[in-house]
Protein backbone atom coordinates (compact mmCIF):
# COMPACT_ATOMS: atom_id res chain seq x y z
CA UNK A 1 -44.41 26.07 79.91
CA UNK A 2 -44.37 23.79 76.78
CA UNK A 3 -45.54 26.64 74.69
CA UNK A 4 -41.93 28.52 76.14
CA UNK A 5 -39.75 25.50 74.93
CA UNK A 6 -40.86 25.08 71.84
CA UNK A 7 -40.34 29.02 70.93
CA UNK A 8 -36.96 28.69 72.87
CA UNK A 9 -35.71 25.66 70.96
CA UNK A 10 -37.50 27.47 67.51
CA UNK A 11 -35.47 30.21 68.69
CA UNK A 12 -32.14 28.92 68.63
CA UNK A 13 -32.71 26.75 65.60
CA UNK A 14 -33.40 29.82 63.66
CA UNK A 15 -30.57 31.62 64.75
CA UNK A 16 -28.24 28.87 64.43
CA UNK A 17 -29.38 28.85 60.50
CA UNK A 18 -28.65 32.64 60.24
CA UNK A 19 -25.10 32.44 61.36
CA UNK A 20 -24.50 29.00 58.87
CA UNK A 21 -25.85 31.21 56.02
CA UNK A 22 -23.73 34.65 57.06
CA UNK A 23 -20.78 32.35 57.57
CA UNK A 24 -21.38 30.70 53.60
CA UNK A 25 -21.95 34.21 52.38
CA UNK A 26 -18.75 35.29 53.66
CA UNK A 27 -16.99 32.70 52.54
CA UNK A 28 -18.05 32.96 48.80
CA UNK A 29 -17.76 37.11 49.43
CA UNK A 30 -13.69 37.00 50.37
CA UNK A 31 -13.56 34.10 47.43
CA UNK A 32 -15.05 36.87 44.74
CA UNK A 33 -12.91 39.43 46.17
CA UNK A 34 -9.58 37.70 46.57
CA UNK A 35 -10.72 36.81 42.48
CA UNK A 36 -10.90 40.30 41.25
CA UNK A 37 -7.74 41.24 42.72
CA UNK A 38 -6.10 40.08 39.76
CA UNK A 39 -8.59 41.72 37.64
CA UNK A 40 -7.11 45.32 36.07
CA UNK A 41 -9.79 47.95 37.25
CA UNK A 42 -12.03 49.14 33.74
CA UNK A 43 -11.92 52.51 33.88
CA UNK A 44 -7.89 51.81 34.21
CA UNK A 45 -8.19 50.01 30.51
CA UNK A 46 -10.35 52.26 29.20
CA UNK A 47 -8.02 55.03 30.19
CA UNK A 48 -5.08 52.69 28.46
CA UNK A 49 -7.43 51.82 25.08
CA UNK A 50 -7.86 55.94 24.25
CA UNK A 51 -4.09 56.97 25.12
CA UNK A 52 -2.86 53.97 22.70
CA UNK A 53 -5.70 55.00 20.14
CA UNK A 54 -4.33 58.68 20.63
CA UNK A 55 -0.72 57.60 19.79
CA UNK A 56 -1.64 55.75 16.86
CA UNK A 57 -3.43 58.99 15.26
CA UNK A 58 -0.83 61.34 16.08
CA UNK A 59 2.13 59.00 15.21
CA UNK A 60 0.19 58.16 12.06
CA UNK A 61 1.29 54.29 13.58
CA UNK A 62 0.10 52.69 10.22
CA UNK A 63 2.02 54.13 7.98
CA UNK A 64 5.15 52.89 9.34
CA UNK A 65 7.25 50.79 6.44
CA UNK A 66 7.27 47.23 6.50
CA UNK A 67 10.72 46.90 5.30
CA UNK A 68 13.87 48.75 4.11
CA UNK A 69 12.71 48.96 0.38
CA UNK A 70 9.68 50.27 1.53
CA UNK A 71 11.20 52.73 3.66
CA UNK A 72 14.00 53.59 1.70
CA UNK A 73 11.15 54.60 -1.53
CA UNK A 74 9.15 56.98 1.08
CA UNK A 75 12.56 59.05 2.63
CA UNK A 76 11.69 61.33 -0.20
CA UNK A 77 7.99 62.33 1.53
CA UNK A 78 9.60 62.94 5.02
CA UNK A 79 11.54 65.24 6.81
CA UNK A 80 14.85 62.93 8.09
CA UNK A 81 14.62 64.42 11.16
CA UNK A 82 11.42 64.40 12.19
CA UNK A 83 10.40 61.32 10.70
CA UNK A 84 13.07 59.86 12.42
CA UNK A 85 11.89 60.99 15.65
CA UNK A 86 8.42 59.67 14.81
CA UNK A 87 9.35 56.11 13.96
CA UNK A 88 11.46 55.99 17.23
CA UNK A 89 9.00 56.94 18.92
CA UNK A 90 6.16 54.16 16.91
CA UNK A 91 8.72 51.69 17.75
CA UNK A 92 8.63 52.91 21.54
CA UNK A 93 4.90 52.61 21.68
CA UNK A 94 5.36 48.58 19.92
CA UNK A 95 7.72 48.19 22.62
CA UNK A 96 5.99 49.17 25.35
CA UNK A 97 2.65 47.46 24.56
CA UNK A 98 5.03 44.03 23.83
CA UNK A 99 6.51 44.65 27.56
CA UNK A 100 2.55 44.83 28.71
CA UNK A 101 1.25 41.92 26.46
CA UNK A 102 3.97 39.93 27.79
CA UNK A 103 3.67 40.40 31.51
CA UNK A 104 6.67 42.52 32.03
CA UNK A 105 5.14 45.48 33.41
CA UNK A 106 1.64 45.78 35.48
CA UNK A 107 -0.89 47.95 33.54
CA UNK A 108 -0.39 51.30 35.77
CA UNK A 109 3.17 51.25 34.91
CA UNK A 110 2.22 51.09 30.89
CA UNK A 111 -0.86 53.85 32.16
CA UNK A 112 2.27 55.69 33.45
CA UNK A 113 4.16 55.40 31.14
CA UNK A 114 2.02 55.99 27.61
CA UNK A 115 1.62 59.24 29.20
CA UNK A 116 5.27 60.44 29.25
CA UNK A 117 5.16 58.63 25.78
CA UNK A 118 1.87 61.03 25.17
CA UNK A 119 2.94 63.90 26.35
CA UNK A 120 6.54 63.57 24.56
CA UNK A 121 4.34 63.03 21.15
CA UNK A 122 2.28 66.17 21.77
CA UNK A 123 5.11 68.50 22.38
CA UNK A 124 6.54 67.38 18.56
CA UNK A 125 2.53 66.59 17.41
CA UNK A 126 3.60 69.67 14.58
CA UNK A 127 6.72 67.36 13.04
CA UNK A 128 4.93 64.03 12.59
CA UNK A 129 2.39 65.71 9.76
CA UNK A 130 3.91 64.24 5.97
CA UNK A 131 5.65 67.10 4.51
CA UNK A 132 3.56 67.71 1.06
């Protein structure tokens, strides 16, 4: 009868341990996960990094002029009208990724939106090439 007791009490102080330690692992589980909420999801950025790195190739983003003397001695290398449409479009991208740096917009509304921006540059890829 002694022999019962002791496995009985045994027992219940071993099961009474379990449930402390599920109830401290749950705790620190919903504090990791209410954590990462605020955390974008990777493949999101990734996604984000190559669009922006696509725009800056196509809209040749560093050869944008620093100032109006600048710009005013390349007009001669460009088409007006297309070159025009590229720099709007450069100053787009700048504005969008100053709306996102800022906290303006959440990053699947800049995902969204570089790839109107993306698309738009695609469909005039042809006008953005310096005319030789």
């Amino acid at each position: 009868m002694d022999v019962f007791f002791f496995f009985l009490v045994a027992g219940v102080t071993i099961i009474v341990l379990i449930l402390k330690f599920d109830k401290k692992q749950a705790v620190k589980v919903k504090a990791v996960l209410r954590e990462s909420r605020s955390v974008p999801p990777m493949f999101l950025l990734k996604s984000t990094e190559h669009k922006i790195e696509a725009l800056k190739v196509t809209l040749r983003f560093d050869d944008v002029p620093q100032n109006m003397a600048a710009a005013a001695s390349m007009a001669s290398l460009y088409n007006n009208k297309s070159e025009s449409l590229r720099l709007s479009k450069v100053q787009e991208l700048k504005l969008l990724s100053a709306k996102y740096n800022n906290g303006q917009i959440s990053i699947e509304a800049y995902n969204a939106k570089l790839d109107e921006l993306l698309d738009v540059v695609h469909q005039h890829s042809g006008e953005f090439v310096m005319a030789g």
